[in-house]
Protein backbone atom coordinates (compact mmCIF):
# COMPACT_ATOMS: atom_id res chain seq x y z
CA UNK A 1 18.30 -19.82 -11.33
CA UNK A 2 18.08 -16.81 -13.55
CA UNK A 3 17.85 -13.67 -12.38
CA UNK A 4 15.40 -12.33 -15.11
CA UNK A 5 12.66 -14.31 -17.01
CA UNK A 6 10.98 -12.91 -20.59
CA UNK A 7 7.38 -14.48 -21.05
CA UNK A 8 6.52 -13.48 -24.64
CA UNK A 9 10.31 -12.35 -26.55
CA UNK A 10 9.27 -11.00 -29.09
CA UNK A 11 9.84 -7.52 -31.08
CA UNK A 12 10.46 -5.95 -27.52
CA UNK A 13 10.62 -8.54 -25.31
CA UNK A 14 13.79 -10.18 -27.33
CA UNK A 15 15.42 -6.88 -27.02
CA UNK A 16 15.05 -6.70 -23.32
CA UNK A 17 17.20 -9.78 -23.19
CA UNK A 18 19.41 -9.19 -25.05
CA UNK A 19 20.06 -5.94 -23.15
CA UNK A 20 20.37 -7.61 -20.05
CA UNK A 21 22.76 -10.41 -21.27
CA UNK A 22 24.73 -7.51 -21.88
CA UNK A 23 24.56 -5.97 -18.63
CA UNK A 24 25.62 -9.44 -17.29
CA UNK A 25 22.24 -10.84 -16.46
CA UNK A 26 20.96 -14.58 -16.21
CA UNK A 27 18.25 -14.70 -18.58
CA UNK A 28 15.60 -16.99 -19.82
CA UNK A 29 13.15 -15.99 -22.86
CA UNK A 30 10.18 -18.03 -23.21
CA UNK A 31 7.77 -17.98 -26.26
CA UNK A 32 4.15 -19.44 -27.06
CA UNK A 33 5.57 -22.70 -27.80
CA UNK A 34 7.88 -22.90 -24.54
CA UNK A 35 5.29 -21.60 -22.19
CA UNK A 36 1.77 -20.36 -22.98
CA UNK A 37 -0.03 -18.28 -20.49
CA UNK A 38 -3.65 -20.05 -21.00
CA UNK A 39 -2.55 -22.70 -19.42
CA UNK A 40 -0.96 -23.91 -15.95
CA UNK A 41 3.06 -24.45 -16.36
CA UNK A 42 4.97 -26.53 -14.25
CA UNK A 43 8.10 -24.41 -13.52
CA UNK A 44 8.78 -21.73 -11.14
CA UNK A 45 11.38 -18.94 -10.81
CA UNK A 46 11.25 -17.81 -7.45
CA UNK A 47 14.03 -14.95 -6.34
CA UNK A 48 13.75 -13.79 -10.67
CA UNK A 49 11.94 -10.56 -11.97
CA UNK A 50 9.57 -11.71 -14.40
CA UNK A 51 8.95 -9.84 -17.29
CA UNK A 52 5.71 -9.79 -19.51
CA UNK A 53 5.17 -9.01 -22.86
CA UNK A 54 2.63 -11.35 -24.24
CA UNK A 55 -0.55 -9.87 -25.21
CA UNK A 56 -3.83 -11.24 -23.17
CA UNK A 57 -5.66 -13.65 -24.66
CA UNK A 58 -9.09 -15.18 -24.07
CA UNK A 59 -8.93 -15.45 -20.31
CA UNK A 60 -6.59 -12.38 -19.25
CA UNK A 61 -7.57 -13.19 -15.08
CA UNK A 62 -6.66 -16.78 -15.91
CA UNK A 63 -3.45 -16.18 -17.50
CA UNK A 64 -2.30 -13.74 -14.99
CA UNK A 65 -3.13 -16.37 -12.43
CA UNK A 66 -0.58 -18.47 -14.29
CA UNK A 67 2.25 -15.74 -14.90
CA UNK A 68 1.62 -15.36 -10.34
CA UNK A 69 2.01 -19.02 -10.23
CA UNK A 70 6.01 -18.82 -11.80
CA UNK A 71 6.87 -17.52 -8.50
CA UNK A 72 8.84 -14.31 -9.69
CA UNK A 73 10.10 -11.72 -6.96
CA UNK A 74 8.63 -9.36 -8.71
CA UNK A 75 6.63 -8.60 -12.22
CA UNK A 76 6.99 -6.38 -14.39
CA UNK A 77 3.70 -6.41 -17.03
CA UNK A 78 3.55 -4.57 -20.23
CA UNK A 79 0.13 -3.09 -20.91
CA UNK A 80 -0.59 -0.23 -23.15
CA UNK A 81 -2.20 3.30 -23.04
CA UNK A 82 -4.99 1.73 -24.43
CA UNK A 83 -6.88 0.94 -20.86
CA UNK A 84 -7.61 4.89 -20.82
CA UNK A 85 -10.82 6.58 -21.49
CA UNK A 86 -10.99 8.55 -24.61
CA UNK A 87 -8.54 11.96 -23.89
CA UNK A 88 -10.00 14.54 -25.91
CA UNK A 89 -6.74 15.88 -26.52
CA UNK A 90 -5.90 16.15 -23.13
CA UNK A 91 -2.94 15.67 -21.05
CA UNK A 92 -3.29 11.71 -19.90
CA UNK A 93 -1.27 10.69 -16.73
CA UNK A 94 -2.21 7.48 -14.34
CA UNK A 95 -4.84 8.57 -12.71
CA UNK A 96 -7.39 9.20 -15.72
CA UNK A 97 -10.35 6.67 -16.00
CA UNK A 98 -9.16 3.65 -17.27
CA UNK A 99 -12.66 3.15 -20.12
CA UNK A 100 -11.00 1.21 -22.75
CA UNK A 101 -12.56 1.37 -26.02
CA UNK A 102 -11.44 -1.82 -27.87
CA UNK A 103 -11.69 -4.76 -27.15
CA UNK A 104 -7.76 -5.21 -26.87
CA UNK A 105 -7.89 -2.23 -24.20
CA UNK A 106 -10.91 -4.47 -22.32
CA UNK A 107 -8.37 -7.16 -21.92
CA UNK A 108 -5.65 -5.22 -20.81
CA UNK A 109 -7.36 -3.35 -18.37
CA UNK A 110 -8.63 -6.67 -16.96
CA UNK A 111 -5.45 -8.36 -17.41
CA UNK A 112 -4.36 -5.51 -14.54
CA UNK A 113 -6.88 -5.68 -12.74
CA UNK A 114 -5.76 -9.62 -11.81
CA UNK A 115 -2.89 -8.91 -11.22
CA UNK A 116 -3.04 -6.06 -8.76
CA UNK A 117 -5.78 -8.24 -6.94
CA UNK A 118 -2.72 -10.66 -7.04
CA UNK A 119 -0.39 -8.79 -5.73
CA UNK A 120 -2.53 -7.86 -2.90
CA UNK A 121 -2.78 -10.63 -1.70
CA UNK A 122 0.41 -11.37 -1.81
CA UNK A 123 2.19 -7.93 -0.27
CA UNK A 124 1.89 -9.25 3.40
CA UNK A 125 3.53 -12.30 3.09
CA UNK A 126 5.70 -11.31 0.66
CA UNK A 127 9.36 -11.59 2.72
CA UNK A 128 11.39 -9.47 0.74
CA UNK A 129 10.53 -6.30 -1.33
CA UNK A 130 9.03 -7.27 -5.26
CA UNK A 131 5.80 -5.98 -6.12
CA UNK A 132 4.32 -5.35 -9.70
CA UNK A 133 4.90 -2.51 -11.98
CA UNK A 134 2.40 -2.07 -15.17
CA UNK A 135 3.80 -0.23 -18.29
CA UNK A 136 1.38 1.25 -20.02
CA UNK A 137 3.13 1.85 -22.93
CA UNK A 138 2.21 4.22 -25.71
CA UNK A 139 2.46 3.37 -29.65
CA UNK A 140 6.10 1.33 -30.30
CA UNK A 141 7.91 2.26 -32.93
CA UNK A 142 11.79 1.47 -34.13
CA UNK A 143 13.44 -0.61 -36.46
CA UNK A 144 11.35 -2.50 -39.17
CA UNK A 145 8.25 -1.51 -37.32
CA UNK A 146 5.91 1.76 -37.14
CA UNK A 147 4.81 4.92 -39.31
CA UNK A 148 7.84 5.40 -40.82
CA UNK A 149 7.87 2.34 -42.69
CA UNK A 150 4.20 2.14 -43.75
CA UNK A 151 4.85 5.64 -45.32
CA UNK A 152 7.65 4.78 -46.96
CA UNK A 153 5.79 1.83 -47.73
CA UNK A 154 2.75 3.23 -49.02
CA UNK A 155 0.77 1.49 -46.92
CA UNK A 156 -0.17 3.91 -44.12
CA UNK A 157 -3.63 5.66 -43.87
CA UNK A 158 -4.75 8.22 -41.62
CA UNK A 159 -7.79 7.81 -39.83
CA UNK A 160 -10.46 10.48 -39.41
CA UNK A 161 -9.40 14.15 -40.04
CA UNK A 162 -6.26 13.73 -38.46
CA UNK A 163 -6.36 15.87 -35.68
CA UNK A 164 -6.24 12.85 -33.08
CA UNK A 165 -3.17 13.16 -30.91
CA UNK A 166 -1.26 10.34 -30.78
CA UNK A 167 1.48 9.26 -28.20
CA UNK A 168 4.55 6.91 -28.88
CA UNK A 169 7.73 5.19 -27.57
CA UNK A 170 11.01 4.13 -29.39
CA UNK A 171 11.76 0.40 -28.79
CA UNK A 172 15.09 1.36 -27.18
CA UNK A 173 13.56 3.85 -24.90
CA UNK A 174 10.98 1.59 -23.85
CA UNK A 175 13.44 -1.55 -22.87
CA UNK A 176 15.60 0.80 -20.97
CA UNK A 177 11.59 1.32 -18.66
CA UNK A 178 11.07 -2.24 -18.68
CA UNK A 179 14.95 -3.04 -17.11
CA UNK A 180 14.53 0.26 -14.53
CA UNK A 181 11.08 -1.03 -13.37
CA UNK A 182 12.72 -4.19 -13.42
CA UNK A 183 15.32 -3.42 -10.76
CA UNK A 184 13.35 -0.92 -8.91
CA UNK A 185 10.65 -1.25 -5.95
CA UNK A 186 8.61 1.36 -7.35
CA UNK A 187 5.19 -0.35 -8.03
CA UNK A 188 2.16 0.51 -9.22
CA UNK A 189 1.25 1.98 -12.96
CA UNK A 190 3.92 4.08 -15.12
CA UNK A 191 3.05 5.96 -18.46
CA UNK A 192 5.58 5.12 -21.36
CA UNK A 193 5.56 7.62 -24.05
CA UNK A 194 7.95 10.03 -25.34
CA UNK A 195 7.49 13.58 -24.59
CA UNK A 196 6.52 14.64 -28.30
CA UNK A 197 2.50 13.32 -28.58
CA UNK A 198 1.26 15.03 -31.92
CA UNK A 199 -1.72 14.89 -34.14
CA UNK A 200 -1.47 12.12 -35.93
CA UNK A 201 -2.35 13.77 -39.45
CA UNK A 202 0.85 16.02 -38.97
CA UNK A 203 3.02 13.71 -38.10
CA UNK A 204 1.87 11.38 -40.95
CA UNK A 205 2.15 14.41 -43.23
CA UNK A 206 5.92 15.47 -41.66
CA UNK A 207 7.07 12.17 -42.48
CA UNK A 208 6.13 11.57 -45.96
CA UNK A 209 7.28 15.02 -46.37
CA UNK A 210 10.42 14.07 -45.45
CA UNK A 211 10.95 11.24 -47.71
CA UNK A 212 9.56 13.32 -50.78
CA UNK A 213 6.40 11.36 -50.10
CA UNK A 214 2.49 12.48 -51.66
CA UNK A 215 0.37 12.83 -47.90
CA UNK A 216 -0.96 9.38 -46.95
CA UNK A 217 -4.76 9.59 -47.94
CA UNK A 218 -7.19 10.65 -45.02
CA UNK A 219 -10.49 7.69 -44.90
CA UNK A 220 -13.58 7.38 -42.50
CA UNK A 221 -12.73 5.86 -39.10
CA UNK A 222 -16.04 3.43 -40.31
CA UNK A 223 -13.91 2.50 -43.39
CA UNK A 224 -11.52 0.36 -40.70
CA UNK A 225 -11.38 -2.37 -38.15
CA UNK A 226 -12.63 -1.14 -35.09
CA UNK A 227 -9.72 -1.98 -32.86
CA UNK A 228 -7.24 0.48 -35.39
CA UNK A 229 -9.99 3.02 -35.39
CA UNK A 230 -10.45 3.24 -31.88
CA UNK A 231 -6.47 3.22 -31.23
CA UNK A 232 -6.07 6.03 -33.70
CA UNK A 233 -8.81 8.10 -32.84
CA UNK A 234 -8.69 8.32 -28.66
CA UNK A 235 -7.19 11.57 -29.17
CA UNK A 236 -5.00 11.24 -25.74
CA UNK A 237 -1.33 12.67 -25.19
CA UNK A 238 0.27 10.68 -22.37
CA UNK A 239 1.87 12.08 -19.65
CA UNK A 240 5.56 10.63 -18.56
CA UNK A 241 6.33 12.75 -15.35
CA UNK A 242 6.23 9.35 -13.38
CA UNK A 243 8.60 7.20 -15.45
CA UNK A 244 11.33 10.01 -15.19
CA UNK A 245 10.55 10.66 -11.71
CA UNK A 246 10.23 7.11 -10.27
CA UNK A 247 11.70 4.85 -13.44
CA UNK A 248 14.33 7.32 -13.80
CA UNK A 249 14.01 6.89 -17.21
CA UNK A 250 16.50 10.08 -19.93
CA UNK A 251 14.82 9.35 -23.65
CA UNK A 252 17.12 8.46 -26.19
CA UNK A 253 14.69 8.90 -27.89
CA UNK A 254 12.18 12.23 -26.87
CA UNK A 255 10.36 12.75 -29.97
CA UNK A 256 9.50 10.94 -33.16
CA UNK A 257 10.84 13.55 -34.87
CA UNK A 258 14.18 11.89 -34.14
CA UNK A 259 13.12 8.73 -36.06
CA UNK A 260 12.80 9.91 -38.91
CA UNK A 261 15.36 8.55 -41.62
């Protein structure tokens, strides 16, 4: 049996693999096509840590019922920051009211929700330790994905006035959370962000800057979708002090500053 299983290896998930094949892991990677969430799969993994990346989708209880029913030791879901009430430009660590704001945030937070109910249930018959961890994982950014390349790209616009504090992770960063969670018995949720949350109008300007760029043009949060509106506008800087503490977790990668070029 493998000893870790990737349901949704994708961008991230696809990098936590192939991190732990290099560590000497058993792996499996599963995609939409190999197993789907919204519905009831046949195979188990019992003994593996089970790791989550797929997004919710129309039925987040019911799909979390279905990631439970693999059997993993343990699980290790990736949510985002999103699940958070608006910040205000405050410091943001676990325990602030989890209001989401979009409807991807809704599902999320009720994606959770399922499975800590789960997990519940399961703790006192569980026979050896396991447990869930959630990741709620600030804005990804790294190779072929993030600000940096819609600058560059011309393609990037900044919502509102652009005072909106925005938090972020590097891809590498956040795989090396998702294997520590992994192999750890700390449970519960874990902020991962960097420790460099900025307004996202200075960062957008810093980074065209830096590329010889014009300023991406500011426009009305009205003038886009609702879900990158209310992503972009929260105005929350997330707090890491648990990941280091608990996760263990040194940043490669501590600011995204250090992306740049």
């Amino acid at each position: 049996m493998p000893s870790w299983v990737i349901v949704g290896a994708g961008y991230t998930g696809g990098r936590v693999a192939a991190r732990l094949r290099g560590d000497g892991h058993e792996v499996i990677e599963t995609h939409r096509d190999t197993l789907d969430l919204a519905a009831p799969s046949e195979r188990r993994f019992p003994g593996a840590t089970v790791v989550c990346c797929a997004p919710p989708g129309g039925d987040p209880a019911g799909e979390i019922a279905n990631l439970v029913a693999l059997g993993g030791r343990r699980i290790v879901y990736v949510s985002s920051t999103g699940v958070y009430a608006p910040g205000g430009g405050a410091w943001v660590d676990e325990s602030w009211p989890l209001e989401p704001v979009t409807a991807s945030g809704r599902a999320r937070l009720a994606a959770e929700r399922a499975l800590l109910a789960a997990d519940d249930l399961a703790h006192a018959a569980r026979p050896t330790p396991g447990g869930v961890a959630i990741l709620r994982v600030a804005g990804i950014h790294g190779p072929g994905r993030g600000l940096v390349d819609r600058i560059r790209a011309g393609t990037y616009r900044i919502i509102g006035d652009g005072t909106a504090h925005v938090s972020r992770i590097h891809v590498d960063d956040l795989v090396e959370a998702i294997v520590r969670a992994g192999a750890s018995e700390a449970a519960g949720a874990f902020n991962i962000a960097d420790d460099d949350p900025a307004p996202i109008g200075e960062v957008a300007d810093a980074v065209a800057a830096y590329f010889g760029l014009p300023p991406p043009p500011r426009v009305p949060a009205s003038s886009v979708d609702a879900e990158v509106a209310g992503m972009l506008t929260a105005d929350r800087r997330i707090a890491n002090g648990r990941m280091k503490r608990e996760l263990g977790v040194v940043l490669g990668w501590p600011s995204w500053r250090a992306s740049l070029g």
